[in-house]
C-alpha atoms as a PDB file:
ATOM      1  CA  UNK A   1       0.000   0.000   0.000  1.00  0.00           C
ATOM      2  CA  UNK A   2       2.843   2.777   0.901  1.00  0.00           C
ATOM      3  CA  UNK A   3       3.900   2.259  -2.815  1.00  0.00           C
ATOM      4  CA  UNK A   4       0.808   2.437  -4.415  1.00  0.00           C
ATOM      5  CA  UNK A   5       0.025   5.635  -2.088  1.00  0.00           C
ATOM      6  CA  UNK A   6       3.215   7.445  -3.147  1.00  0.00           C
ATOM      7  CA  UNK A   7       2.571   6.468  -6.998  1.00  0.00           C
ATOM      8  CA  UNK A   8      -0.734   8.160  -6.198  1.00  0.00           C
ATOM      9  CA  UNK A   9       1.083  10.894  -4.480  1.00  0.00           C
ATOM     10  CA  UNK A  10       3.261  11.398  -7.761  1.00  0.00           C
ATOM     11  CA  UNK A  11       0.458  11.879  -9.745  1.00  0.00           C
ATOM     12  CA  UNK A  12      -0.849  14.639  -7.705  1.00  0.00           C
ATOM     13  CA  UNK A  13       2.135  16.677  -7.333  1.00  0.00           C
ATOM     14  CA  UNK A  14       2.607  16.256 -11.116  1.00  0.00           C
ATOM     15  CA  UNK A  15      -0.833  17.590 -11.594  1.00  0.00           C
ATOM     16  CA  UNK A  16      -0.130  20.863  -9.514  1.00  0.00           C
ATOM     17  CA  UNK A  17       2.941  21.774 -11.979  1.00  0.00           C
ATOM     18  CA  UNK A  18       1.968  24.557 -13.871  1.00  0.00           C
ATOM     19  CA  UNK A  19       3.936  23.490 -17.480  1.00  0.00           C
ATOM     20  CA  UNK A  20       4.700  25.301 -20.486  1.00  0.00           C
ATOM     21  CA  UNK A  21       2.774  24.106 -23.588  1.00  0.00           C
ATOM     22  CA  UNK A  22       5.866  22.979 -25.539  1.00  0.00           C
ATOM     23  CA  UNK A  23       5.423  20.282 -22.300  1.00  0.00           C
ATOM     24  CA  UNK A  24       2.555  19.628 -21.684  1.00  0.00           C
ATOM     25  CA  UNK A  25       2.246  16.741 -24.236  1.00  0.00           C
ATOM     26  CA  UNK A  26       4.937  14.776 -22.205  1.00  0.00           C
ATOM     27  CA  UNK A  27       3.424  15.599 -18.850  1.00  0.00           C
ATOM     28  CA  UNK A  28       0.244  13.754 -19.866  1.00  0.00           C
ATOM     29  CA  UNK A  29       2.657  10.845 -20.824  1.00  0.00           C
ATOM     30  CA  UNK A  30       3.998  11.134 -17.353  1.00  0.00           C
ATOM     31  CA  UNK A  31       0.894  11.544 -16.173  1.00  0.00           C
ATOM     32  CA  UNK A  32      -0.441   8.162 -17.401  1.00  0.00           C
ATOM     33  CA  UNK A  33       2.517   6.518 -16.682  1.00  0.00           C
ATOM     34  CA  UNK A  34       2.211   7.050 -13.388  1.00  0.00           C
ATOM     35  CA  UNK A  35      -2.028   6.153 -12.960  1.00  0.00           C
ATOM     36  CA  UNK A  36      -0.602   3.230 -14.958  1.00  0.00           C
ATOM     37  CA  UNK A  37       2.203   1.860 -12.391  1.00  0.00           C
ATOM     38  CA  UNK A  38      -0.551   2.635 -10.030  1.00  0.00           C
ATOM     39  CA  UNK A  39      -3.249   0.695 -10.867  1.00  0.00           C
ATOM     40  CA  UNK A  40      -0.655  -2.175 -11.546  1.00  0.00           C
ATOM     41  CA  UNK A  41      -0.054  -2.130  -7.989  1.00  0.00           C
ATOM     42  CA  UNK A  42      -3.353  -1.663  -6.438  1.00  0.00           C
ATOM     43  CA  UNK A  43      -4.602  -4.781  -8.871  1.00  0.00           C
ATOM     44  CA  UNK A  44      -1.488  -6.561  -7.497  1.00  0.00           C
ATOM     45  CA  UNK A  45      -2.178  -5.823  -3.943  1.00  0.00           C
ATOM     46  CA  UNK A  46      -5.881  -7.552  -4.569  1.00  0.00           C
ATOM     47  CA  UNK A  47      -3.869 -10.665  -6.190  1.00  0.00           C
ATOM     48  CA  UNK A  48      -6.437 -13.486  -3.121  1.00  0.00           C
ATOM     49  CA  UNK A  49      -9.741 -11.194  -4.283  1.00  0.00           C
ATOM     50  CA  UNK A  50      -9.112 -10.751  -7.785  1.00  0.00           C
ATOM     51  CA  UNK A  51      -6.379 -13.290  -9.478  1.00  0.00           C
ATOM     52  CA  UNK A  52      -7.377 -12.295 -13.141  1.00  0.00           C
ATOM     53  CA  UNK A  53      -7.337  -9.010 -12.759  1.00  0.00           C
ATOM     54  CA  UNK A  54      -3.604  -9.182 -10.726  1.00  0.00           C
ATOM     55  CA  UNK A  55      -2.188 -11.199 -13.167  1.00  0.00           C
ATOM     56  CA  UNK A  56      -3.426  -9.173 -16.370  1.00  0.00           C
ATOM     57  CA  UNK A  57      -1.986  -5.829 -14.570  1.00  0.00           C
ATOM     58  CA  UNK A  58       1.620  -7.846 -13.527  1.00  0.00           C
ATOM     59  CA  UNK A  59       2.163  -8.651 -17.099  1.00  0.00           C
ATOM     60  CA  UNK A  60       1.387  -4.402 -18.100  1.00  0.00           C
ATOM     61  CA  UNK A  61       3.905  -3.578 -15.359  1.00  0.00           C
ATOM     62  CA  UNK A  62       6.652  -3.549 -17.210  1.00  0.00           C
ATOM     63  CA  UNK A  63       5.646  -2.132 -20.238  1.00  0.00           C
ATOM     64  CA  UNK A  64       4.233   0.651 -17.971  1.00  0.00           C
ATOM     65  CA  UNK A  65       7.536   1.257 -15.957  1.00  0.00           C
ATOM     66  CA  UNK A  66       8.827   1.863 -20.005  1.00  0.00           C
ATOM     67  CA  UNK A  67       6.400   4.197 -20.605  1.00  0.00           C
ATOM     68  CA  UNK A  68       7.529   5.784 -17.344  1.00  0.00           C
ATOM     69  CA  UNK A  69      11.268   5.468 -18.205  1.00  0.00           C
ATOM     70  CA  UNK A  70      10.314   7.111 -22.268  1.00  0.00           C
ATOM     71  CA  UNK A  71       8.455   9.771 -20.452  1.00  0.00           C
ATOM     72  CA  UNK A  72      10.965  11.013 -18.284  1.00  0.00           C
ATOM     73  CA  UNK A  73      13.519  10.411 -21.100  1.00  0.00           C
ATOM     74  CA  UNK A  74      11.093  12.961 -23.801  1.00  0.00           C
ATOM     75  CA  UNK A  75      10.985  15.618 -20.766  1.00  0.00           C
ATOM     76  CA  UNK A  76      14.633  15.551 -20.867  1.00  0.00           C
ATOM     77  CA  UNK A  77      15.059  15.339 -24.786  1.00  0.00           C
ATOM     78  CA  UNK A  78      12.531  18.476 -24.379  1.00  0.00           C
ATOM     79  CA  UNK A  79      14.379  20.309 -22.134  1.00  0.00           C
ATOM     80  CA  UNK A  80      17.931  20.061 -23.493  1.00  0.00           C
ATOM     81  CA  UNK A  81      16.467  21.121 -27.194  1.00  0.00           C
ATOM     82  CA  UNK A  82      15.498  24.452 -25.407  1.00  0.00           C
ATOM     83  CA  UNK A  83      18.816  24.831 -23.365  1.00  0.00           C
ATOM     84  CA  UNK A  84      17.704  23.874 -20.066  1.00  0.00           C
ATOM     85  CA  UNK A  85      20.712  23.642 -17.690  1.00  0.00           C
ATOM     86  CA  UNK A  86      20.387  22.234 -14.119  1.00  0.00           C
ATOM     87  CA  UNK A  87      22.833  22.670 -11.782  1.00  0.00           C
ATOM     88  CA  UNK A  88      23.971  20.080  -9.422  1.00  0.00           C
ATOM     89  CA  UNK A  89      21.759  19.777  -6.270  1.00  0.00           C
ATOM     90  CA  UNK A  90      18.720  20.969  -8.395  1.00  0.00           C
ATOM     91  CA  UNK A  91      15.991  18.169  -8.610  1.00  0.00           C
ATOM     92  CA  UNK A  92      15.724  18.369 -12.652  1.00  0.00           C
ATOM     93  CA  UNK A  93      18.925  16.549 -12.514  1.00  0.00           C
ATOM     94  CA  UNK A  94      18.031  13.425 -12.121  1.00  0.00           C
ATOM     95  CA  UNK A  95      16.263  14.017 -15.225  1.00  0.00           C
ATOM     96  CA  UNK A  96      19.139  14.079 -17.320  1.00  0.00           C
ATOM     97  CA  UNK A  97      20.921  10.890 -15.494  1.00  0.00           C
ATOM     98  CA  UNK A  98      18.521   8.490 -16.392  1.00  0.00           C
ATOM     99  CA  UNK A  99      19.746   8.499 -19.719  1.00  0.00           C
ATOM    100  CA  UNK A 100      19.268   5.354 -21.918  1.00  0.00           C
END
């Protein structure tokens, strides 16, 4: 449950980010990659109540942790065609070390 609550969590805080337009394409690809990872996990978590639906959901978890990964990875793309610079210490960082 904590992970599922701070997948949820994610999704909110991503939500409250005001983002330019030349973004906001890849924030609804974050967006559902997130909702995505977390409805994998709360069907996972129901595995003794629901077996079908747990086991469809495992086998879209990893396809959905790519669509994560190709999310960040377009925010970054994004970013660096504009000139965006982050300093370390700055959170955007980690952005640009999750490099493929």
């Amino acid at each position: 449950q904590p992970i599922e609550e701070a997948y949820g969590q994610m999704v909110a805080s991503v939500l409250g980010i005001q983002t330019p337009s030349a973004l906001a394409r890849h924030q609804v690809d974050l967006l559902n990659a997130l909702s995505l990872i977390q409805a994998d996990i709360a069907a996972m978590r129901q595995v003794f109540a629901d077996p079908l639906e747990s086991l469809v959901r495992i086998r879209r978890y990893k396809n959905d942790g790519q669509a994560l990964l190709r999310a960040l990875d377009n925010i970054r793309i994004a970013l660096e065609s504009q000139g965006v610079v982050y300093a370390s210490g700055e959170s955007g960082l980690i952005l640009f070390s999750l490099r493929p």
